[in-house]
Each structure stands twice: as C-alpha cells, then as structure tokens.
C-alpha atoms as a PDB file:
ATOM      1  CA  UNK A   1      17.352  -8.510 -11.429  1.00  0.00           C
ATOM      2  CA  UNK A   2      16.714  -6.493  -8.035  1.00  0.00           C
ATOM      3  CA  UNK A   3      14.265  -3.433  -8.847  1.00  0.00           C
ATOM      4  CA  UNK A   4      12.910  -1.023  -6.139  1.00  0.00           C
ATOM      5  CA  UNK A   5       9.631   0.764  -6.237  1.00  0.00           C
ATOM      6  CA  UNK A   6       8.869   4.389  -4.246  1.00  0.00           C
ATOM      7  CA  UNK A   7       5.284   4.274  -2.557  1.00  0.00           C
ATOM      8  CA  UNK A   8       4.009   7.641  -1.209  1.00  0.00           C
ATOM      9  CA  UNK A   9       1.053   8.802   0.040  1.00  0.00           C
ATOM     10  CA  UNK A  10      -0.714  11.663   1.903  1.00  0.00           C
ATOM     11  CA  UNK A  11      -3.618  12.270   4.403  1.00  0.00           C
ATOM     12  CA  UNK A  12      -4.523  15.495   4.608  1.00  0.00           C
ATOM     13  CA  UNK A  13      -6.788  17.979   6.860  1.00  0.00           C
ATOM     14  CA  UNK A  14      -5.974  15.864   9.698  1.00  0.00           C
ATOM     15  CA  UNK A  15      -8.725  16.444  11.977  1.00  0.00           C
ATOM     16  CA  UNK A  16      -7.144  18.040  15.587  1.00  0.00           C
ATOM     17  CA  UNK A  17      -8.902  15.296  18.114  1.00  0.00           C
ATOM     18  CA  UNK A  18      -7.434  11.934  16.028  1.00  0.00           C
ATOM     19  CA  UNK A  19      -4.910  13.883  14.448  1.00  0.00           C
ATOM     20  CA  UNK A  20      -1.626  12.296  17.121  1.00  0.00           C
ATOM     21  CA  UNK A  21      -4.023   8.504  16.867  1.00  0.00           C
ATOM     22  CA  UNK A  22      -3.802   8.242  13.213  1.00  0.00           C
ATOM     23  CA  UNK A  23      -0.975   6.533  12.034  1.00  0.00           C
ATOM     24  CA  UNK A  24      -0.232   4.134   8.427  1.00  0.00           C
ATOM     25  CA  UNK A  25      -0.032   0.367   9.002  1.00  0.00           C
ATOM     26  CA  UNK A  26       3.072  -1.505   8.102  1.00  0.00           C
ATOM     27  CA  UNK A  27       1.302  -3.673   5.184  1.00  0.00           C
ATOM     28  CA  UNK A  28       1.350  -3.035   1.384  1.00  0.00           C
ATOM     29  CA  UNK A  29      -0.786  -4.792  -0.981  1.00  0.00           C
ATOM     30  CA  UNK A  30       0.687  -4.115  -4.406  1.00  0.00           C
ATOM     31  CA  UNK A  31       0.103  -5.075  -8.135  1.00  0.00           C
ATOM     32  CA  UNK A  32       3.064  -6.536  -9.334  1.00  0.00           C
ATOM     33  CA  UNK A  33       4.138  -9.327 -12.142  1.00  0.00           C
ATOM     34  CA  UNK A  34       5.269 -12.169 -10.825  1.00  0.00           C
ATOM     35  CA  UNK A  35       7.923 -14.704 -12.682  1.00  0.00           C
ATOM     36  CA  UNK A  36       6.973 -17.524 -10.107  1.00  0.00           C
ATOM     37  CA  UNK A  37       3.891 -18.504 -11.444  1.00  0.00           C
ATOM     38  CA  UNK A  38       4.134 -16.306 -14.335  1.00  0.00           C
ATOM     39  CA  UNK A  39       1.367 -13.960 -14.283  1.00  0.00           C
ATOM     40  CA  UNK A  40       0.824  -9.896 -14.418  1.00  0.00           C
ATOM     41  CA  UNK A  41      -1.107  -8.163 -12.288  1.00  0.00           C
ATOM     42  CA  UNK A  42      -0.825 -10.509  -8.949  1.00  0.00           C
ATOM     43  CA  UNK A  43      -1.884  -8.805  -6.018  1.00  0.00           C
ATOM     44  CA  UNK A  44       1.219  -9.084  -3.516  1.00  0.00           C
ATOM     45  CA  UNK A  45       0.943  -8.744   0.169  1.00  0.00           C
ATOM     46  CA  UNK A  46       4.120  -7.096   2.011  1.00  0.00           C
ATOM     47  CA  UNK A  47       4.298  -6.913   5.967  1.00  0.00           C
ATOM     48  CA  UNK A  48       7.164  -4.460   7.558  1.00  0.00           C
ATOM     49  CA  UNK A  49      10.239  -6.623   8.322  1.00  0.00           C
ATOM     50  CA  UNK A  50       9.154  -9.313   6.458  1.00  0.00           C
ATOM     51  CA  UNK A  51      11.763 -10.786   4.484  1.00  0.00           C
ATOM     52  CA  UNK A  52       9.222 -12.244   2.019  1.00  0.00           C
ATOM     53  CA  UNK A  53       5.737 -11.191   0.338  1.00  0.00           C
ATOM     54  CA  UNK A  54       2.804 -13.191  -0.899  1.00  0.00           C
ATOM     55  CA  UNK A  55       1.743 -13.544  -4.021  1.00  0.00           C
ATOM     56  CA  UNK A  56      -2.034 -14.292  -3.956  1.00  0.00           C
ATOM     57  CA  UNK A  57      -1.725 -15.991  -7.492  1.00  0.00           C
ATOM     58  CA  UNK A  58      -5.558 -17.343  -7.438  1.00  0.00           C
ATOM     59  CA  UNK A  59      -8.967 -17.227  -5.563  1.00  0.00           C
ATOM     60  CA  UNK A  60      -7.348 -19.454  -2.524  1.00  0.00           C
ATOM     61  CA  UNK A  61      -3.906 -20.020  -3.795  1.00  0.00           C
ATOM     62  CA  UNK A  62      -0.762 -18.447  -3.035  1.00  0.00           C
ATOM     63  CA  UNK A  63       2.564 -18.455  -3.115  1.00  0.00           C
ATOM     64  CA  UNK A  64       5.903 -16.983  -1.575  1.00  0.00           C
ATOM     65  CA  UNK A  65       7.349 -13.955  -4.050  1.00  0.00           C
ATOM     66  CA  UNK A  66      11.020 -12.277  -3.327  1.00  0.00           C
ATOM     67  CA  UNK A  67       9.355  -8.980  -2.364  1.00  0.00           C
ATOM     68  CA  UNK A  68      10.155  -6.418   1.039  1.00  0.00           C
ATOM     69  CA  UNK A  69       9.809  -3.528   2.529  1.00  0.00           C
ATOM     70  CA  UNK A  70      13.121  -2.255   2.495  1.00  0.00           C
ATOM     71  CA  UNK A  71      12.062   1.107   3.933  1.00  0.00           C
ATOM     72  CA  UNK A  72       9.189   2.624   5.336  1.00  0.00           C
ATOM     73  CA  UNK A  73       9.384   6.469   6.797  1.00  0.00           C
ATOM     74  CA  UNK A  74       6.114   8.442   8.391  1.00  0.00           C
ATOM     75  CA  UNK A  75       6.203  12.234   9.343  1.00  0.00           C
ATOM     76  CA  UNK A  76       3.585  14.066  10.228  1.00  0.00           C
ATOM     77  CA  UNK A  77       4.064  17.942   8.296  1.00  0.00           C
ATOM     78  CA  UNK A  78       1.194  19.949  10.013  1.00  0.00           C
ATOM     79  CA  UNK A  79      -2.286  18.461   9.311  1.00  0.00           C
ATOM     80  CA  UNK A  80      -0.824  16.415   6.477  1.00  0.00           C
ATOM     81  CA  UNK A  81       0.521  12.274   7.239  1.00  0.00           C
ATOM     82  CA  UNK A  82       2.730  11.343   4.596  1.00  0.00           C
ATOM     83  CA  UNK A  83       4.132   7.971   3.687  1.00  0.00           C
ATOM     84  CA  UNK A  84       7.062   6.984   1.673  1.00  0.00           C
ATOM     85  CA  UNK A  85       7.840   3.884   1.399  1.00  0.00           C
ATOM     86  CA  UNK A  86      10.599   2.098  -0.791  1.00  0.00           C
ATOM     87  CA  UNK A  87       9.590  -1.534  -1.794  1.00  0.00           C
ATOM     88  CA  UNK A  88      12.839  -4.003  -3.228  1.00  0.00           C
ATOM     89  CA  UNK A  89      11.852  -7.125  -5.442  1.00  0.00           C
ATOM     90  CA  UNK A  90      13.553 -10.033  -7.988  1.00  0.00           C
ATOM     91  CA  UNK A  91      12.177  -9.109 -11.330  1.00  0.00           C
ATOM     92  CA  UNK A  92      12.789 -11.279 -14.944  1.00  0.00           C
ATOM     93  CA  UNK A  93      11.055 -10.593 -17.966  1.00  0.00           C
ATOM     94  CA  UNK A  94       8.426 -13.335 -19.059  1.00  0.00           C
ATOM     95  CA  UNK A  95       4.795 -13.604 -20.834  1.00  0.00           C
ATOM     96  CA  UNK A  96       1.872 -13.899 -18.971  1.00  0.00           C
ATOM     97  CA  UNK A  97       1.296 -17.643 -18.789  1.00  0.00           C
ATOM     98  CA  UNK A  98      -2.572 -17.525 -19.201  1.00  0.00           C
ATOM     99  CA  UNK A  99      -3.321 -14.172 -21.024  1.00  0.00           C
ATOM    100  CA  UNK A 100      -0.057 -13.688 -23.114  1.00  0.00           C
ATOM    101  CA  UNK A 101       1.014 -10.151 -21.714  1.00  0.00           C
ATOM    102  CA  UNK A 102       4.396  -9.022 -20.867  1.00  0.00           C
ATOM    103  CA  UNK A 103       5.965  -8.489 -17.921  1.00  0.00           C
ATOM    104  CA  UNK A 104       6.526  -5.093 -16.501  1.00  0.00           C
ATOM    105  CA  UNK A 105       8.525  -4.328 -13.020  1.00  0.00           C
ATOM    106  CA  UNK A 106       6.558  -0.901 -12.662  1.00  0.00           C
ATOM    107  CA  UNK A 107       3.356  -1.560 -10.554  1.00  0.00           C
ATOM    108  CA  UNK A 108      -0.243   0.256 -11.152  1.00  0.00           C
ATOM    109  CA  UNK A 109      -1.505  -0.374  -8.042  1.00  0.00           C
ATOM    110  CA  UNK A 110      -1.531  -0.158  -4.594  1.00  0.00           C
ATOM    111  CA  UNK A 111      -3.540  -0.619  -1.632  1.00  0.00           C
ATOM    112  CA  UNK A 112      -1.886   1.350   2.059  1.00  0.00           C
ATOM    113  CA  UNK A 113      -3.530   0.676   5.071  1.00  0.00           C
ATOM    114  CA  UNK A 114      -3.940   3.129   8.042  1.00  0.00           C
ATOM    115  CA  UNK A 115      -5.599   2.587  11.822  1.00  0.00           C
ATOM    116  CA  UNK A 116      -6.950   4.933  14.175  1.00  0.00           C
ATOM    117  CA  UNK A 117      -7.391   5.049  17.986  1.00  0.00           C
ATOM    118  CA  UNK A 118     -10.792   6.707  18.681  1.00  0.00           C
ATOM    119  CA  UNK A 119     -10.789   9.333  21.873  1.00  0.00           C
ATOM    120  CA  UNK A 120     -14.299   9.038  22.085  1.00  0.00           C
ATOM    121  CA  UNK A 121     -14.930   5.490  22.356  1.00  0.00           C
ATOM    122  CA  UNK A 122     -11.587   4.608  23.659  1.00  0.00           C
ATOM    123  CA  UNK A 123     -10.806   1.654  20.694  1.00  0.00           C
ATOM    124  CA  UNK A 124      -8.780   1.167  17.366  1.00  0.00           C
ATOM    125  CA  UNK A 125     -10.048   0.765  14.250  1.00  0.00           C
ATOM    126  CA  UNK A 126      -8.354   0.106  11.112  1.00  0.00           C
ATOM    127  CA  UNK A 127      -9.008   1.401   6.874  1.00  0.00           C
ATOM    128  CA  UNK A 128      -7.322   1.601   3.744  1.00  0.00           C
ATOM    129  CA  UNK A 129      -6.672   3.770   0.344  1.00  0.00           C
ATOM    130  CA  UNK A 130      -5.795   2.586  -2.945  1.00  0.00           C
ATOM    131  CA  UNK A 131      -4.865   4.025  -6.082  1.00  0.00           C
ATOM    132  CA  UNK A 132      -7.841   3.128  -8.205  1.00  0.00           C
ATOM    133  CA  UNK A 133     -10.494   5.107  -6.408  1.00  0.00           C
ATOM    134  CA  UNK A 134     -12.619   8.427  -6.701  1.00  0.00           C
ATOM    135  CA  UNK A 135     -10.920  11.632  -5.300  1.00  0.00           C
ATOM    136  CA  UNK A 136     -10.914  13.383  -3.258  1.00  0.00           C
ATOM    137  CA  UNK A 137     -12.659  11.334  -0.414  1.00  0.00           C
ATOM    138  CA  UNK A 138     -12.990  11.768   3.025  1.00  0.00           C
ATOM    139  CA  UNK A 139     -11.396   8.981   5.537  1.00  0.00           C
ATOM    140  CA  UNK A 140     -13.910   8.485   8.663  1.00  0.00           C
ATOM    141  CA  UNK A 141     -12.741   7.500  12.187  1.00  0.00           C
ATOM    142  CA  UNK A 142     -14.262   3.862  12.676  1.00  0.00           C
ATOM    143  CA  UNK A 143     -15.926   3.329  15.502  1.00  0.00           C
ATOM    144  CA  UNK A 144     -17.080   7.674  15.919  1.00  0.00           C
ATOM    145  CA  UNK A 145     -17.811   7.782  12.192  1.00  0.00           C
ATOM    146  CA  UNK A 146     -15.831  11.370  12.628  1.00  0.00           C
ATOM    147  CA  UNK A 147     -14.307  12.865   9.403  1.00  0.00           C
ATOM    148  CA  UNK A 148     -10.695  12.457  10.462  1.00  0.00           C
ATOM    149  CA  UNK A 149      -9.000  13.338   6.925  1.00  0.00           C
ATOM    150  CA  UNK A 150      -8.920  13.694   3.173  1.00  0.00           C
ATOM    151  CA  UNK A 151      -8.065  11.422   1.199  1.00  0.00           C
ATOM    152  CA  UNK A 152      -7.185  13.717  -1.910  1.00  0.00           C
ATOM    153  CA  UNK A 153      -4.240  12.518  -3.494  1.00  0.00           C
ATOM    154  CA  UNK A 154      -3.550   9.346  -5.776  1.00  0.00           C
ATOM    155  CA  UNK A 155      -0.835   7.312  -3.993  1.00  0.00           C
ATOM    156  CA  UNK A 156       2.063   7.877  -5.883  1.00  0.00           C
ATOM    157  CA  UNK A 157       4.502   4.626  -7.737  1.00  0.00           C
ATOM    158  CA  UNK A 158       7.718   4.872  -8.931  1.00  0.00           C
ATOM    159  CA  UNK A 159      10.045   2.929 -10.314  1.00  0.00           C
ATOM    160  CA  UNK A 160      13.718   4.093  -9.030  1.00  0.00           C
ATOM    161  CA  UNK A 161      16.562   2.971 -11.561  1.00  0.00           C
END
C-alpha cells in the first residue's frame, strides 16, 4: 500500500553573514523497512526528483526501493530555516528476514543534509543533522569554522494517514 511520511526540520539563530548562503540539500537518508529484501531498519537514500530510492540493504549491497520525494518546501521565517518535506513509499507488512521483527511503515530516523557558501573564503561546503543526536548543537560554517546556526530541535517524522 502507498504510505507518506512528513519530514521537518529547523535551523535556528541563523547567523546574519551566511544567513541568505545556507540552504537544505535535496537528499534524505531515512530508516525505513523494506519488503524487498525483507529487513527493518534499512537506511534508504532519497534524491529530489528521483523517482526511486536506495535501499543500502548491507555493508556494499544495495538495492532499488519504491521510495520519493514527493514534496520538498524551504522558507526562511526570520533567523529560523525550516524544512518540510513529504516522503511517498510502497509499504507491505512482513517479518524481518534475519532478526524476526515486524514491519512498521513509520520511520525513526532520519538524516537531512544542508550546504553553505562561505563569504569569507568564497567556497561551499556541505553538513548534515539527524535525529539521533545530542541537542541542542551548534552547526559551523565549513571552511570559516563560523557558528552559523543551532541545531536545537529533533527533526520531526510523521506518518500522514
């Protein structure tokens, strides 16, 4: 069955001289159960327009999953970036073919990845957040090392009925 996952996030205390140079990447890695080969917890790898994901079902293997971006909106409210994002995948119930777990279509995790063009030394540079990390933390320009923004909030998942 088709399910559909909400992904938000927020950056916050947007410092003023990166503040118009940050912006979120179009990729979502996401934890998700996958009926193709049968496993929970497979990280999934999701590229804007994309009509597929990959399922990174072992240490160099990797398959093709029915997973999108369906829609991904950015505004900028002040010195906050927010992201919400609305992720569509195939989902069937099954048992985890190596540990016995079920299935679940609601995901735990997620990784969103953000860049940066530095002012000061005129070049890009490229991070990440995830759910599963110490808060609040501070997100750091690449190549100035600059304090750019807060990282203070868990992303937030949500399975939409």
């Amino acid at each position: 069955m088709l399910r559909s996952l909400e992904i938000s996030a927020v950056l916050s205390g947007l410092e003023e001289v990166h503040r118009d140079r940050l912006f979120w990447e179009r990729t979502i890695e996401l934890s998700l159960d996958c009926f193709v080969c049968e496993r929970v917890g497979r990280t999934t790898v999701l590229k804007w327009g994309a009509e597929r994901a990959v399922c990174m079902s072992g240490r160099d293997e990797h398959h093709f999953a029915a997973v999108r971006i369906a829609a991904f909106d950015v505004t900028s409210q002040g010195d906050r970036l927010v992201l919400k994002s609305v992720v569509d995948f195939w989902w069937a119930p099954f048992q985890d073919a190596k540990r016995g777990g079920q299935a679940t279509p609601l995901s735990s995790w997620v990784r969103l990845h953000y860049g940066c063009y530095c002012p000061h030394k005129e070049a890009s540079s490229k991070g990440s957040i995830q759910t599963n990390v110490r808060r609040p933390s501070s997100v750091y320009c690449g190549e100035c090392e600059t304090v750019i923004a807060a990282d203070a909030e868990v992303p937030s998942i949500r399975l939409l009925v």
